[in-house]
C-alpha atoms as a PDB file:
ATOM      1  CA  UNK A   1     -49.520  -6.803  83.222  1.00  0.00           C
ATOM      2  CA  UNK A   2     -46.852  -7.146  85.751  1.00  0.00           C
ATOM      3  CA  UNK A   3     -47.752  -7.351  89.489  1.00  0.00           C
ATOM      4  CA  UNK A   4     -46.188  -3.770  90.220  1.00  0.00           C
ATOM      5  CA  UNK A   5     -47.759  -1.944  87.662  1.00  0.00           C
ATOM      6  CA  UNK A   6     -51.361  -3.662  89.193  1.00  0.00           C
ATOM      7  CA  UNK A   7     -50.779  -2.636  92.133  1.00  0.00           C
ATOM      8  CA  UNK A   8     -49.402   1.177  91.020  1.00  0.00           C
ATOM      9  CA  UNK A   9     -52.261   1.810  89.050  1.00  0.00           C
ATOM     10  CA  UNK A  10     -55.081  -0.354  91.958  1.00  0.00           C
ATOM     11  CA  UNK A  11     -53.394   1.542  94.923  1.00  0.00           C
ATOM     12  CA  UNK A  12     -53.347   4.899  92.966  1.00  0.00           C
ATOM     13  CA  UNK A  13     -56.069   5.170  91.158  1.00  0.00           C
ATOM     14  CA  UNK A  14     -59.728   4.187  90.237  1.00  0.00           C
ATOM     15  CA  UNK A  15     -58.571   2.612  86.818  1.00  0.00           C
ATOM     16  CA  UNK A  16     -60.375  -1.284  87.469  1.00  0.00           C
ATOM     17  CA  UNK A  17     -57.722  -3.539  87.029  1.00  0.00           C
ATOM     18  CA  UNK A  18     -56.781  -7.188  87.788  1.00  0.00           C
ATOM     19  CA  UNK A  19     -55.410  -7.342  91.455  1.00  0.00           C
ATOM     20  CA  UNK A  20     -51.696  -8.752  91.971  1.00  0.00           C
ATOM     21  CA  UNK A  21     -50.766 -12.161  92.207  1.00  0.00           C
ATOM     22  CA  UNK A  22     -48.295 -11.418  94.431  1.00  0.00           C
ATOM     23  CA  UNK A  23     -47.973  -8.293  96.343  1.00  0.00           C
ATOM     24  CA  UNK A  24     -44.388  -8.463  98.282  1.00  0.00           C
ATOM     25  CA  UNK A  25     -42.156  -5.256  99.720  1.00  0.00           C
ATOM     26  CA  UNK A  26     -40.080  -6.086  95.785  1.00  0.00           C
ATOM     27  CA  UNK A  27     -43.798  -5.644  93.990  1.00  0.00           C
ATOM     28  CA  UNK A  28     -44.501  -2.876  96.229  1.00  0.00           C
ATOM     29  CA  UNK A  29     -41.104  -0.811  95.469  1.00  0.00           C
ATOM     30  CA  UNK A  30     -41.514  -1.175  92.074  1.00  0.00           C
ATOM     31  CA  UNK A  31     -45.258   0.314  92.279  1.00  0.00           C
ATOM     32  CA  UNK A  32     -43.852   3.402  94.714  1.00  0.00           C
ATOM     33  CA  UNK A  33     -41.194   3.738  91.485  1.00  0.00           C
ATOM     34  CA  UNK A  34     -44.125   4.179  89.457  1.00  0.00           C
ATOM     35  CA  UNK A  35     -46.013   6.502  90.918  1.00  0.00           C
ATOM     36  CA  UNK A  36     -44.701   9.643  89.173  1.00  0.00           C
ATOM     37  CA  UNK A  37     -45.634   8.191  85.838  1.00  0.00           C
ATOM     38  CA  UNK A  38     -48.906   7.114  87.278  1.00  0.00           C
ATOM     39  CA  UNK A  39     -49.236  10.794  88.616  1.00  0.00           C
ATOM     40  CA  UNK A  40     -48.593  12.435  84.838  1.00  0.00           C
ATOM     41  CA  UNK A  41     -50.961  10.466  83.207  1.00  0.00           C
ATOM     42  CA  UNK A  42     -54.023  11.236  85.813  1.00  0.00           C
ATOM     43  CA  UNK A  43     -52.844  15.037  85.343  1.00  0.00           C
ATOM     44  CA  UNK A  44     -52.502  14.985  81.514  1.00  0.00           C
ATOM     45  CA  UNK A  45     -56.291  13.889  81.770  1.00  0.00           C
ATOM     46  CA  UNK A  46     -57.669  15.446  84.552  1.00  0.00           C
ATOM     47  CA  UNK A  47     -56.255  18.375  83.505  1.00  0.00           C
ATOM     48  CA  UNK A  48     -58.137  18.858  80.229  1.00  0.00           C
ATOM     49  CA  UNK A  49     -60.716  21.699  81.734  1.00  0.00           C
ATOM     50  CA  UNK A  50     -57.565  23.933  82.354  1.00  0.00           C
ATOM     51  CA  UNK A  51     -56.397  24.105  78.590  1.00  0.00           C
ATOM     52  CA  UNK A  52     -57.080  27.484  77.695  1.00  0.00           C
ATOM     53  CA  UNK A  53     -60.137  27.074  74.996  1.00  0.00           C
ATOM     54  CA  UNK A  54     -61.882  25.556  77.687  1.00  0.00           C
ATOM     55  CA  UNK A  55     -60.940  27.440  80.597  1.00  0.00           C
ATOM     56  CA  UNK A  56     -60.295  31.145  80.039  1.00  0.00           C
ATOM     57  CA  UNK A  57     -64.140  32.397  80.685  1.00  0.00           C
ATOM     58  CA  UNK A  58     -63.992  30.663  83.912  1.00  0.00           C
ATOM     59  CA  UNK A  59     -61.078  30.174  85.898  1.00  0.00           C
ATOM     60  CA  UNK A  60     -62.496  29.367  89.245  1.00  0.00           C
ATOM     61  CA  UNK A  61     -64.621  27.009  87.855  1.00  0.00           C
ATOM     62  CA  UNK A  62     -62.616  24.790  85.741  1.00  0.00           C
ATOM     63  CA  UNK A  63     -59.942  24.814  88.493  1.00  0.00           C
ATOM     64  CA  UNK A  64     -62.740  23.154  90.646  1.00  0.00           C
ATOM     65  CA  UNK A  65     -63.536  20.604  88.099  1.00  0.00           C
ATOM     66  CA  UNK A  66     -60.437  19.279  87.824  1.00  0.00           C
ATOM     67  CA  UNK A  67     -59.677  19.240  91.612  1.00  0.00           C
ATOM     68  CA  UNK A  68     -62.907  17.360  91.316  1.00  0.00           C
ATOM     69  CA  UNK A  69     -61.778  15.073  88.726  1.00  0.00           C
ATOM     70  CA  UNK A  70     -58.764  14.684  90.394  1.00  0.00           C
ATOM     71  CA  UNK A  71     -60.288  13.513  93.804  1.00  0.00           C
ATOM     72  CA  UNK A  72     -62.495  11.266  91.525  1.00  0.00           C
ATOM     73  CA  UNK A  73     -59.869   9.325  89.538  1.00  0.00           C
ATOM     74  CA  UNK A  74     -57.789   8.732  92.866  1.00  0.00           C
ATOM     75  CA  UNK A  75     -60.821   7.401  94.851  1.00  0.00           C
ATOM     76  CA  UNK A  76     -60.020  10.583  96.812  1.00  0.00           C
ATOM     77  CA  UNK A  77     -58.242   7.684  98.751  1.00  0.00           C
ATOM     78  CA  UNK A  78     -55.145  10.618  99.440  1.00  0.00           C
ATOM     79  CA  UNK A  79     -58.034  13.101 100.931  1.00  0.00           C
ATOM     80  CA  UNK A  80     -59.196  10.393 102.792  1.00  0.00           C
ATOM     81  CA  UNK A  81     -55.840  10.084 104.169  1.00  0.00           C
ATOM     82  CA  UNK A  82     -55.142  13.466 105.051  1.00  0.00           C
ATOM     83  CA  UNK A  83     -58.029  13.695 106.929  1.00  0.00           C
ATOM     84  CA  UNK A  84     -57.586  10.736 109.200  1.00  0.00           C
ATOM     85  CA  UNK A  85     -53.938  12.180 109.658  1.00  0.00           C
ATOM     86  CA  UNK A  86     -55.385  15.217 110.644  1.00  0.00           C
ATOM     87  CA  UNK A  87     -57.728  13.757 113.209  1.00  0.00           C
ATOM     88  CA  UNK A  88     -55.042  11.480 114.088  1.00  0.00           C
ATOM     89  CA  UNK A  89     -52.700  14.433 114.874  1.00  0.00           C
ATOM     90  CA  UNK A  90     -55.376  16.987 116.249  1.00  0.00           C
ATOM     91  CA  UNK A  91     -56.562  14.558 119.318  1.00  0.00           C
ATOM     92  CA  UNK A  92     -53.342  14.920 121.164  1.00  0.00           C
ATOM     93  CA  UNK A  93     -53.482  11.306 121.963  1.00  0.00           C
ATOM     94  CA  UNK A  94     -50.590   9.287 122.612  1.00  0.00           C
ATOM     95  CA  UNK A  95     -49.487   7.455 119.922  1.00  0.00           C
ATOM     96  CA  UNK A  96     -51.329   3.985 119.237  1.00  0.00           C
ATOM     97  CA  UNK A  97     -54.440   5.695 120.510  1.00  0.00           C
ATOM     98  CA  UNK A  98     -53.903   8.434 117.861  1.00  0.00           C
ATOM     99  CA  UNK A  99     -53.398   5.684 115.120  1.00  0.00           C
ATOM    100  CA  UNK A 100     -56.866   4.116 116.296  1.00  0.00           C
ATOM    101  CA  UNK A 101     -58.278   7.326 115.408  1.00  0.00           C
ATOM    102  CA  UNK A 102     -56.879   7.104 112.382  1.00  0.00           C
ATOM    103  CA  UNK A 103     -58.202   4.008 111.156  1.00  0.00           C
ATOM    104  CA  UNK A 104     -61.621   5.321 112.236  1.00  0.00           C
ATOM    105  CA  UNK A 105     -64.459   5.377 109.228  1.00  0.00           C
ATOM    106  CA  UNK A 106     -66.172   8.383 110.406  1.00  0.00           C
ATOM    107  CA  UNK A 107     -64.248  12.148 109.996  1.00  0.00           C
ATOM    108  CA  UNK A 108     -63.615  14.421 112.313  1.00  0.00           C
ATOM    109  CA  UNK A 109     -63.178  18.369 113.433  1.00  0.00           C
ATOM    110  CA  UNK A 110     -59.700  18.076 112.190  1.00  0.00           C
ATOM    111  CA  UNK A 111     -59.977  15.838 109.390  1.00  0.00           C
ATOM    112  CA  UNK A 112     -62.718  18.555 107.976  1.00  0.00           C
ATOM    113  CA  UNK A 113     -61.339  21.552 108.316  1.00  0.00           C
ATOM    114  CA  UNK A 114     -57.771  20.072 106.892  1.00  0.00           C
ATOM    115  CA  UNK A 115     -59.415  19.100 103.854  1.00  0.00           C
ATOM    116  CA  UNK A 116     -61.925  22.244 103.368  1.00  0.00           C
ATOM    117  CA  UNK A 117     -58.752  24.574 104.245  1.00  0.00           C
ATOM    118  CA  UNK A 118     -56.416  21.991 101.148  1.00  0.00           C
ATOM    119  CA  UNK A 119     -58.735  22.133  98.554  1.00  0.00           C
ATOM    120  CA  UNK A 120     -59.771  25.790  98.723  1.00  0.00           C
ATOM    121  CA  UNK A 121     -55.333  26.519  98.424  1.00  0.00           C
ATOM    122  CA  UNK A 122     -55.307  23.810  95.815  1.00  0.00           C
ATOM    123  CA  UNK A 123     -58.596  25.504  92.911  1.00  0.00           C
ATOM    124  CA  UNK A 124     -57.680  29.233  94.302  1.00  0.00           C
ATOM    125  CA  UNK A 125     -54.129  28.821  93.270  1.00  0.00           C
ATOM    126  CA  UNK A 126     -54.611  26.303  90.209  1.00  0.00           C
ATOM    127  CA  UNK A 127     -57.696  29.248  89.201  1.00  0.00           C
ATOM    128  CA  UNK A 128     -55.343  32.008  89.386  1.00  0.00           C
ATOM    129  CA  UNK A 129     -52.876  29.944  87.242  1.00  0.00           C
ATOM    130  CA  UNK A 130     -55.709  29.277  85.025  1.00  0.00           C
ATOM    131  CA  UNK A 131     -55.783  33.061  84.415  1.00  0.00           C
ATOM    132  CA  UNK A 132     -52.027  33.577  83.883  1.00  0.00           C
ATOM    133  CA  UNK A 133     -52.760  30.800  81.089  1.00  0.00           C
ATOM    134  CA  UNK A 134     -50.329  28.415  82.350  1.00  0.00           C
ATOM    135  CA  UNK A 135     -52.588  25.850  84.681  1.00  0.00           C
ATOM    136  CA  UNK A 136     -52.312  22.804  82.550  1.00  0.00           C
ATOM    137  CA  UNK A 137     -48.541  22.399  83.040  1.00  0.00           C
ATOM    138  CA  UNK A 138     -48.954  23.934  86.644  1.00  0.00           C
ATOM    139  CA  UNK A 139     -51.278  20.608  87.327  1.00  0.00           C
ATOM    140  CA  UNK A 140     -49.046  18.050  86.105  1.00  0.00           C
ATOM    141  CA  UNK A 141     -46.033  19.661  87.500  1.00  0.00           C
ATOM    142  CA  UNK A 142     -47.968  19.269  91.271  1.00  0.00           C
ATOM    143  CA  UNK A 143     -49.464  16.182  90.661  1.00  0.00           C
ATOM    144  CA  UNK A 144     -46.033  14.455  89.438  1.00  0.00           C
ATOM    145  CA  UNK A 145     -43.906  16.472  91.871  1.00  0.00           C
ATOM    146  CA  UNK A 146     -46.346  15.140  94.853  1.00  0.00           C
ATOM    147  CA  UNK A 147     -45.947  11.594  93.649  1.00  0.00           C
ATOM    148  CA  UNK A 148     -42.210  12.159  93.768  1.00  0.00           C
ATOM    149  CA  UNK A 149     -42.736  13.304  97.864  1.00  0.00           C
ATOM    150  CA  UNK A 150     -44.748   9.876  98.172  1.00  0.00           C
ATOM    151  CA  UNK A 151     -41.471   7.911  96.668  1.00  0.00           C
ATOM    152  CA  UNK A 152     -39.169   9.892  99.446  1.00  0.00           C
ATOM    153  CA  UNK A 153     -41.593   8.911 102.098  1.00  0.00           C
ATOM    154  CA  UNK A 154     -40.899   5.500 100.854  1.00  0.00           C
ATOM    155  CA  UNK A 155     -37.306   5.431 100.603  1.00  0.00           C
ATOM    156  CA  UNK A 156     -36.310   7.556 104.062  1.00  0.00           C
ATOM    157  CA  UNK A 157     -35.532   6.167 106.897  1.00  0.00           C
ATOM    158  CA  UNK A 158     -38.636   6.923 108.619  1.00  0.00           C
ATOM    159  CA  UNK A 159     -40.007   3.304 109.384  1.00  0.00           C
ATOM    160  CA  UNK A 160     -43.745   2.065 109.937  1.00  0.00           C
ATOM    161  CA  UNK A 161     -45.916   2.835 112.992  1.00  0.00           C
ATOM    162  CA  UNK A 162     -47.922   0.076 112.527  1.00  0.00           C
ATOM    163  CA  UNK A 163     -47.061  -3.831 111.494  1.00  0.00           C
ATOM    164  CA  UNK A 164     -49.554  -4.105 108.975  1.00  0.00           C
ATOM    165  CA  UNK A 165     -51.253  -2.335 106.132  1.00  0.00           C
ATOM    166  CA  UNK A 166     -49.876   0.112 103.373  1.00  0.00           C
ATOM    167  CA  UNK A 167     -47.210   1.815 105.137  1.00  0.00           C
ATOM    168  CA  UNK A 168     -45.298  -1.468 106.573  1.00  0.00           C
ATOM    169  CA  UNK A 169     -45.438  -3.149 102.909  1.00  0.00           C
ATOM    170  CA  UNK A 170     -43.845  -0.011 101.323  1.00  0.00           C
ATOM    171  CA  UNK A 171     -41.531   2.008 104.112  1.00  0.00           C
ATOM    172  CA  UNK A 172     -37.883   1.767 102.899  1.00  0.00           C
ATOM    173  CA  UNK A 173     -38.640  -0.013  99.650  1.00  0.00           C
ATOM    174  CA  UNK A 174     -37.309   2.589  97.458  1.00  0.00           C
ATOM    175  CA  UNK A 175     -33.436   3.271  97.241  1.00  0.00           C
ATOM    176  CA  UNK A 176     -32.282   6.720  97.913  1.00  0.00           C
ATOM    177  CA  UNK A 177     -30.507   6.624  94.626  1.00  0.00           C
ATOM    178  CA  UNK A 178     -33.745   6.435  92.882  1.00  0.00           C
ATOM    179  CA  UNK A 179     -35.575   8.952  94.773  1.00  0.00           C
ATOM    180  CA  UNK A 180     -33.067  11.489  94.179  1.00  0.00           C
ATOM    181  CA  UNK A 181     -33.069  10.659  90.428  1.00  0.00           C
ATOM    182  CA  UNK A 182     -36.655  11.034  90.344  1.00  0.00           C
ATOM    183  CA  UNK A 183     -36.290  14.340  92.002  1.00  0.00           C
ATOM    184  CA  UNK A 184     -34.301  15.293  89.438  1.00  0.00           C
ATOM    185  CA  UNK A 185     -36.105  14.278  86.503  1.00  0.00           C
ATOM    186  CA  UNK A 186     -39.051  16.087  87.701  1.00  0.00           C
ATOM    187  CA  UNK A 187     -37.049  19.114  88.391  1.00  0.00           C
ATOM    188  CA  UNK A 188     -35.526  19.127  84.828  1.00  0.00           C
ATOM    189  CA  UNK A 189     -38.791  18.478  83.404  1.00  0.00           C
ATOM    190  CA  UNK A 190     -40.439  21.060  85.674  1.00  0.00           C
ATOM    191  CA  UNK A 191     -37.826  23.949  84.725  1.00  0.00           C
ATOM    192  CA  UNK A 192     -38.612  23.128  81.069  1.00  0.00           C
ATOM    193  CA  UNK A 193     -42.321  23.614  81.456  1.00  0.00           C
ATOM    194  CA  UNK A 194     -42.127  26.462  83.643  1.00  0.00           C
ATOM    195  CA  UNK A 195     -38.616  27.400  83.817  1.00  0.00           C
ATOM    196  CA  UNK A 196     -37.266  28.585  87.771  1.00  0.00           C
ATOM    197  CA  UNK A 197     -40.864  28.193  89.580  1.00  0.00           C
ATOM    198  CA  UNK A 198     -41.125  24.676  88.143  1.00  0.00           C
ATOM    199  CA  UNK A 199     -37.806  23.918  90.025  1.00  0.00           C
ATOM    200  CA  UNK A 200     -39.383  25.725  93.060  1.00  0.00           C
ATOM    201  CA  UNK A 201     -42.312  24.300  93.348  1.00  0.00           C
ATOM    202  CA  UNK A 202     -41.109  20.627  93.093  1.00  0.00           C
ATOM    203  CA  UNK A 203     -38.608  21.351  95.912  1.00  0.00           C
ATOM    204  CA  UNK A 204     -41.377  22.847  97.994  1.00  0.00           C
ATOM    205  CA  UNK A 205     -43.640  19.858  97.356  1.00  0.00           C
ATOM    206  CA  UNK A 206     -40.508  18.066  98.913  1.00  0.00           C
ATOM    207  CA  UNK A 207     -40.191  20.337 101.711  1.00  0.00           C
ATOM    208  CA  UNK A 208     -43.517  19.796 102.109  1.00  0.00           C
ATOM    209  CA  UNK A 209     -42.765  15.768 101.833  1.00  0.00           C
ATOM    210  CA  UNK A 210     -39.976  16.345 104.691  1.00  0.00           C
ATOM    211  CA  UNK A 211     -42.203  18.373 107.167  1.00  0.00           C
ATOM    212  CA  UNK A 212     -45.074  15.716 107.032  1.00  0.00           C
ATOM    213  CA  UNK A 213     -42.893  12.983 107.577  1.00  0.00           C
ATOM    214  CA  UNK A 214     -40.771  14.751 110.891  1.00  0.00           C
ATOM    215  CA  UNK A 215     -43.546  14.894 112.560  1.00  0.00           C
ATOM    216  CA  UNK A 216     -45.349  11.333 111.574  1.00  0.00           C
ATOM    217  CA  UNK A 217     -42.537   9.943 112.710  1.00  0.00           C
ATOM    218  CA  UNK A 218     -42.521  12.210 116.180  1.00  0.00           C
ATOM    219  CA  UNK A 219     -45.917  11.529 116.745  1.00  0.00           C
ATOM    220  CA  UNK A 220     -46.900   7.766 115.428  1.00  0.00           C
ATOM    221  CA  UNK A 221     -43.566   6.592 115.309  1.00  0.00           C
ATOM    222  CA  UNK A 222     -43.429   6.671 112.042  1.00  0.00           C
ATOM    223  CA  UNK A 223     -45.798   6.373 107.941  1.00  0.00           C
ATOM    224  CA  UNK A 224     -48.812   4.613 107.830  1.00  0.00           C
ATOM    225  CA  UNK A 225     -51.027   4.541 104.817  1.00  0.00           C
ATOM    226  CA  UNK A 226     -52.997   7.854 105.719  1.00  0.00           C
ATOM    227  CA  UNK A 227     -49.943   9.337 106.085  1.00  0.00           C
ATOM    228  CA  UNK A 228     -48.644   8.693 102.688  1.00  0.00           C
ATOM    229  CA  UNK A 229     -51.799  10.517 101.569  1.00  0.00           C
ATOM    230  CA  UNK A 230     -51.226  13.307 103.660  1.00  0.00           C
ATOM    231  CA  UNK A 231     -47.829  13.546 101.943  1.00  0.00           C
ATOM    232  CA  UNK A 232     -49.609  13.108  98.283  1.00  0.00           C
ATOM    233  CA  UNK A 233     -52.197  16.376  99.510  1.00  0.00           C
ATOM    234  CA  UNK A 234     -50.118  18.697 101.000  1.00  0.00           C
ATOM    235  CA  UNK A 235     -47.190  18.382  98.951  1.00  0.00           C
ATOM    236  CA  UNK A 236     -48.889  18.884  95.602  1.00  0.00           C
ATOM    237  CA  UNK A 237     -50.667  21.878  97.724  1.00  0.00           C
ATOM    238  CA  UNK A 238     -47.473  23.655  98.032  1.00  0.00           C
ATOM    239  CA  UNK A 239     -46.436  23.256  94.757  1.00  0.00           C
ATOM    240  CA  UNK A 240     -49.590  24.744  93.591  1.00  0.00           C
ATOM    241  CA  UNK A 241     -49.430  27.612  96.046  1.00  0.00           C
ATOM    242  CA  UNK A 242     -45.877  28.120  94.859  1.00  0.00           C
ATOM    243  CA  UNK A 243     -46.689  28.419  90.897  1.00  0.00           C
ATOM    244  CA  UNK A 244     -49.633  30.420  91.764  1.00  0.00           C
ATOM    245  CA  UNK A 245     -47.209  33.381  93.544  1.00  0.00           C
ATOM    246  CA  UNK A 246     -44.502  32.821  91.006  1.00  0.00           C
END
């Protein structure tokens, strides 16, 4: 197995595989590339409650277990992100004291209410897709289009706050080129799935991508780790919120 698919599938998932033998900013491009693919697959799976033999005498509830499952197969290592962002953002700190927050074990006011306030958005509006019968694709459509929104993060010109750890091995790995193709792949398979609202709700999950990463890069100076799972969260939230009103 090469080195970028180890790291793809160790960094964004809980899939036990060998670590890389070599983890560079070329590996780590190459596992950013990935992550859509990566993305499908854990939706395809995860997504199993939602078919409708399963999941059509309880939408509310199978929603929740595959948010659950979800969380689960990703180590909730994006939650985990998002909430240290939150905190990060909430203490009004400048901003190397606000990235020492981040990097904080423990959770905070912020970091809880961001992620009770996510995941209630993300199983009320994957449950009330679940009872217009169209939640499976509605999943993987989110879950892909958010991994999309982690490969923009990685290919804009918004650069690392910190010297070290996730963020400085993979800011400005990924060509722009690329990105956009991806964008466009997902949009065209989107639109077949779920025709105009697929192509809507991957361009909000980007919007969403674009919003997170103005003000990272206002605040910290630019994407750390956390903040690439902050993208992940809230940009598959507003592509769920999206198909949910369409």
């Amino acid at each position: 197995m090469p080195d970028w698919l180890r790291l793809a599938i160790g960094t964004l998932t809980r899939l036990p595989v060998p670590p890389p033998r070599t983890v560079n900013r070329r590996v780590a491009r190459w596992a950013m590339v990935a992550a859509p693919v990566v993305g499908a697959v854990l939706a395809l799976v995860c997504g199993l409650p939602l078919l409708p033999i399963v999941s059509a005498p309880a939408s509310l509830v199978t929603s929740t277990i595959a948010i659950a499952l979800l969380a689960w197969a990703t180590r909730a290592l994006h939650l985990d992100g998002l909430a240290d962002t939150a905190d990060a953002l909430g203490s009004g700190k400048p901003a190397q004291q606000a990235l020492a927050i981040a990097r904080k074990s423990d959770i905070g006011p912020f970091g809880v209410v961001a992620l009770v306030l996510t995941l209630l958005l993300q199983v009320f509006a994957l449950a009330t897709c679940v009872e217009q019968g169209r939640a499976y694709p509605t999943l993987l459509i989110a879950v892909t289009a958010s991994r999309v929104a982690l490969i923009w993060a990685c290919s804009t010109r918004v650069p690392s706050a910190r010297l070290d750890g996730l963020g400085a091995l993979v800011a400005g790995t990924v060509p722009r080129l690329v990105a956009g193709l991806w964008a466009l792949a997902v949009m065209a398979g989107a639109f077949m799935l779920l025709g105009a609202s697929g192509v809507l709700a991957v361009a909000a999950a980007l919007l969403a991508a674009v919003i997170t990463l103005s003000i990272a890069r206002r605040r910290f100076g630019g994407i750390t780790g956390d903040v690439l799972g902050a993208v992940i969260e809230l940009s598959a939230t507003a592509a769920l919120v999206v198909l949910s009103l369409a």
